[in-house]
Each structure stands twice: as C-alpha cells, then as structure tokens.
N, C-alpha and C. Protein backbone atom coordinates (compact mmCIF):
# COMPACT_ATOMS: atom_id res chain seq x y z
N UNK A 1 53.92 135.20 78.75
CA UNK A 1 55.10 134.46 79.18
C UNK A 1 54.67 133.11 79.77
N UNK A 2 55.39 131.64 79.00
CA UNK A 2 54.86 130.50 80.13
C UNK A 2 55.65 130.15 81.08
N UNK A 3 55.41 130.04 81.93
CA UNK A 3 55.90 129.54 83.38
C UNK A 3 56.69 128.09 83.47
N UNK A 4 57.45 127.66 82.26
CA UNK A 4 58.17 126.72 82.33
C UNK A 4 58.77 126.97 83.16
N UNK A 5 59.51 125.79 84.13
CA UNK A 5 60.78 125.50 85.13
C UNK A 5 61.84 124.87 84.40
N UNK A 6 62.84 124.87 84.29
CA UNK A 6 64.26 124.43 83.75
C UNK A 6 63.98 123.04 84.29
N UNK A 7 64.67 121.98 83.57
CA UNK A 7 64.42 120.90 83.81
C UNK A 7 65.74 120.89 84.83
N UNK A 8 65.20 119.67 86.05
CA UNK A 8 66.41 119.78 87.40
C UNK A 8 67.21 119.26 86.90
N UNK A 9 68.60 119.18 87.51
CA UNK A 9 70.09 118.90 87.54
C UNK A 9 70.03 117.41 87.51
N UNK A 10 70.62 116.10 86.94
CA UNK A 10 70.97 115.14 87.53
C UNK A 10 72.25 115.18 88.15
N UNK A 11 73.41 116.63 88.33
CA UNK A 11 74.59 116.08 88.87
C UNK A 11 74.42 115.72 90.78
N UNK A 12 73.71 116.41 91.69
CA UNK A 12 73.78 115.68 92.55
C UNK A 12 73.71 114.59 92.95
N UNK A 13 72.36 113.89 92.17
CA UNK A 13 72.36 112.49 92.20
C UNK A 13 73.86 111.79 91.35
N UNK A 14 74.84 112.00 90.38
CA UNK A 14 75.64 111.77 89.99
C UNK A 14 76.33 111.60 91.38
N UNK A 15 76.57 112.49 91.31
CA UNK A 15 77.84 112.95 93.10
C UNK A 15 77.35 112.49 93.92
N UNK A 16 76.35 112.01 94.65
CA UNK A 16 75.72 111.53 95.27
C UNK A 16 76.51 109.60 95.17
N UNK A 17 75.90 109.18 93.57
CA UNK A 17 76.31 107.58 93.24
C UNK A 17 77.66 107.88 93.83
N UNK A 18 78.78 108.61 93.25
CA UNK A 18 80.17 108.72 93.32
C UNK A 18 80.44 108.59 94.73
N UNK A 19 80.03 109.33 95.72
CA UNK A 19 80.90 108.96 97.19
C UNK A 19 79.98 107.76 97.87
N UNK A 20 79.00 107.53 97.28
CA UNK A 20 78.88 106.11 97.85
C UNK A 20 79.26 105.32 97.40
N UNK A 21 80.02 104.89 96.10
CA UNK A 21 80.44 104.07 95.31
C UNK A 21 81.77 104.04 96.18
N UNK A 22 82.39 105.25 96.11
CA UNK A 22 83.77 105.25 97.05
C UNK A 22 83.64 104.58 98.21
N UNK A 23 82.44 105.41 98.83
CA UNK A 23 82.63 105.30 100.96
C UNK A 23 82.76 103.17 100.27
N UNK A 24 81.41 102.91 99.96
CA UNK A 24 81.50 101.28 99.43
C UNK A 24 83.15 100.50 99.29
N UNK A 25 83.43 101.11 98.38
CA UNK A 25 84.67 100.32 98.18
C UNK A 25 85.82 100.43 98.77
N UNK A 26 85.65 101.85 99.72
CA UNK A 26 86.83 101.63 101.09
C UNK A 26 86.53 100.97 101.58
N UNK A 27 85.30 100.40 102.16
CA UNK A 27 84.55 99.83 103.55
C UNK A 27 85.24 98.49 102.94
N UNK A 28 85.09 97.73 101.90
CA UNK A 28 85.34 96.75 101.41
C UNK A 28 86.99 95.97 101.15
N UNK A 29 87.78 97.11 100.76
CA UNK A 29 88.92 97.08 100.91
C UNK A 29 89.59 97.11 101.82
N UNK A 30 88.87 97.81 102.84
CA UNK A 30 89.99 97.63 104.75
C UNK A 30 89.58 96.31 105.23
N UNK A 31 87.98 95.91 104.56
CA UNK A 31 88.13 94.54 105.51
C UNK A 31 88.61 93.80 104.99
N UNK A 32 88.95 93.78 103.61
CA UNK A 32 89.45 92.58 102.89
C UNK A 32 91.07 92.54 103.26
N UNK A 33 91.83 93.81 103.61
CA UNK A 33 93.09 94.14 103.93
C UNK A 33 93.38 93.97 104.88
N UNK A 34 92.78 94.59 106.35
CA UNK A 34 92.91 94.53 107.03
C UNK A 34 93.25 93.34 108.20
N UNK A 35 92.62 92.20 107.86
CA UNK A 35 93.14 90.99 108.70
C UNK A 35 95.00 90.38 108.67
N UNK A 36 95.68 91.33 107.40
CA UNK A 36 96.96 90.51 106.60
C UNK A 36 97.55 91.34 107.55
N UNK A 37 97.07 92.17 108.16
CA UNK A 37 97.88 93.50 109.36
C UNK A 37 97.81 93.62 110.90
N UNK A 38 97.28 92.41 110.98
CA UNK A 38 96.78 92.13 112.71
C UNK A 38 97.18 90.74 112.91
N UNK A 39 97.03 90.91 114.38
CA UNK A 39 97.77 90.31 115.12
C UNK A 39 96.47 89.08 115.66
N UNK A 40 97.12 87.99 115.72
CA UNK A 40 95.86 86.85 116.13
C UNK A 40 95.06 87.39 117.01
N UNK A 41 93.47 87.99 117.33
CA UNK A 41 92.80 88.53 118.06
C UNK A 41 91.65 88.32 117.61
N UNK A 42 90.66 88.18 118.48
CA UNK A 42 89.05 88.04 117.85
C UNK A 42 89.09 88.68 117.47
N UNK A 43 89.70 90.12 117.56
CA UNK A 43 88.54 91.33 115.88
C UNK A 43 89.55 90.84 114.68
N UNK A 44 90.35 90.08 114.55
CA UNK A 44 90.85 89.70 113.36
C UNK A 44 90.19 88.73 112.65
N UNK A 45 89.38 87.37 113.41
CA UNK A 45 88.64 86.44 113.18
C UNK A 45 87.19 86.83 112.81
N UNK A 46 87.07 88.34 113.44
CA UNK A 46 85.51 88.77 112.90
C UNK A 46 85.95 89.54 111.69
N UNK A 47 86.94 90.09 111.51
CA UNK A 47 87.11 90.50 110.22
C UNK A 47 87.20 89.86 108.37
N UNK A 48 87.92 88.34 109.33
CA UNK A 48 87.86 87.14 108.60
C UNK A 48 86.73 86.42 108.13
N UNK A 49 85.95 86.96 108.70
CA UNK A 49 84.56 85.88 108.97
C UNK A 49 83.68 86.93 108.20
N UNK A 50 84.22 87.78 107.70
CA UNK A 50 83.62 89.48 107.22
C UNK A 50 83.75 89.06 105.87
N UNK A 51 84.58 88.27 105.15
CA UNK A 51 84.90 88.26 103.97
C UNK A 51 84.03 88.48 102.95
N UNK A 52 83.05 87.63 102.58
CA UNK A 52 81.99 87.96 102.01
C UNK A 52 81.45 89.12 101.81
N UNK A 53 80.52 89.79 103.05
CA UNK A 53 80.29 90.92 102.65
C UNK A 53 81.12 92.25 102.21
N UNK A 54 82.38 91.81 102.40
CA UNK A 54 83.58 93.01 101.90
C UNK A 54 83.75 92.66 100.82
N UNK A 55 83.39 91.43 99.85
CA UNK A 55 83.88 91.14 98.94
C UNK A 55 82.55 91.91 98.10
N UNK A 56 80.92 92.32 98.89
CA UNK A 56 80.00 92.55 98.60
C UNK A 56 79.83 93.73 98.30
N UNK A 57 80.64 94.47 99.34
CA UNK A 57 80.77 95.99 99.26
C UNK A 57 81.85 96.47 98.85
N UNK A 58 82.71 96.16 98.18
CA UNK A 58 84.26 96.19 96.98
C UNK A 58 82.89 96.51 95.57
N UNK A 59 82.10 95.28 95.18
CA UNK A 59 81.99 95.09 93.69
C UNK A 59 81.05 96.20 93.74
N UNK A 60 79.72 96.06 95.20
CA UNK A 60 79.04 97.40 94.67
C UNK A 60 79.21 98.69 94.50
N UNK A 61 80.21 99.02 95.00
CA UNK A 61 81.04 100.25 95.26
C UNK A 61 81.40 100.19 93.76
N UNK A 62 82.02 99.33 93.28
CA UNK A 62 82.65 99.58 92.12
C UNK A 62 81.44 100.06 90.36
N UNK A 63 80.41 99.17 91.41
CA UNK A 63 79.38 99.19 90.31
C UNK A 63 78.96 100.69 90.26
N UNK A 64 78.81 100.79 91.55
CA UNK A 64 78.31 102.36 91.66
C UNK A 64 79.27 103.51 91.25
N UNK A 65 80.39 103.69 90.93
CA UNK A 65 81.43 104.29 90.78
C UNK A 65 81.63 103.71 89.03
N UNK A 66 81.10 102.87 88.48
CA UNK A 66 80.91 102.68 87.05
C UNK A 66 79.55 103.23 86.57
N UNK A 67 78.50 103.24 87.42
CA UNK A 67 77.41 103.87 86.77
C UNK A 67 77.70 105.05 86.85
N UNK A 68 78.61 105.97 87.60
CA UNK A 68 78.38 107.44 87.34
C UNK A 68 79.45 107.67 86.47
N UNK A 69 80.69 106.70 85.81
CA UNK A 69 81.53 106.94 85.12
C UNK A 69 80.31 106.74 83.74
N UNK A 70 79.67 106.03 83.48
CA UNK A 70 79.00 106.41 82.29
C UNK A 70 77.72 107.06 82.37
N UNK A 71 77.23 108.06 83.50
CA UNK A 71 76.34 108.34 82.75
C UNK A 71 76.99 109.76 82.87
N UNK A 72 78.27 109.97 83.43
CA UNK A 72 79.05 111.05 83.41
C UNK A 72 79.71 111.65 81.36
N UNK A 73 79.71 110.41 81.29
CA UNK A 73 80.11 109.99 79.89
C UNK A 73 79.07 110.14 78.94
N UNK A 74 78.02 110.26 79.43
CA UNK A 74 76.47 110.19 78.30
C UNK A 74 76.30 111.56 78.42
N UNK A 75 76.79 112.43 79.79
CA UNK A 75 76.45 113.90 79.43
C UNK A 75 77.24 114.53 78.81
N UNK A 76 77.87 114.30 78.53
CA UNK A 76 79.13 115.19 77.47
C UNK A 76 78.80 114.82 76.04
C-alpha cells in the first residue's frame, strides 16, 4: 500500500479571500458613505480626509471577492 495523502483543500483559502474581500469592501463603503450622514464634526472631516484609502479598500475588496468568484468558477 503507498502512503499517498489526498491532495489539501483550496476551499478555505477560497473562504478565507471571500470575507476579506467583503470585511474590505464594507470598511470602504461606510467611509465613503458615511460623511453624507453626519453632522459638521471633526470625525466627519477625518472621514473626509479618509477618502482615498476607502476608495483603496472598496476596489481591493472587490478584487478579492473577484478572485474567488473565478477561481470558484475554475473548480466546477
């Protein structure tokens, strides 16, 4: 008998990309939203001043949430 091991799973790492792709593109979307819902206050101006990197963590989120849509798509 040979002692092969089953080759490992890639779905955790799948599931894994997927809720960080998500947690990403919430984080990105409240800050990008969030200033149109507040009231003149410095955490509105730091939220403002946030733009960029929410605009940073929207696309990677999205990227990441497209790489597991296709390689979700390559296992089938």
């Amino acid at each position: 008998m040979s002692s092969q091991r089953p080759k490992p799973s890639a779905h955790p790492l799948n599931n894994d990309m997927l809720v960080r792709g998500v947690i990403l593109a919430l984080i990105g979307l409240i800050l990008i939203i969030a200033p149109h819902f507040m009231s003149a206050t410095p955490t509105r101006e730091l939220f403002e001043h946030a733009r960029i990197p929410a605009w940073f963590s929207l696309v990677l989120g999205a990227a990441f949430i497209g790489q597991y849509a296709l390689r979700r798509r390559k296992e089938k």
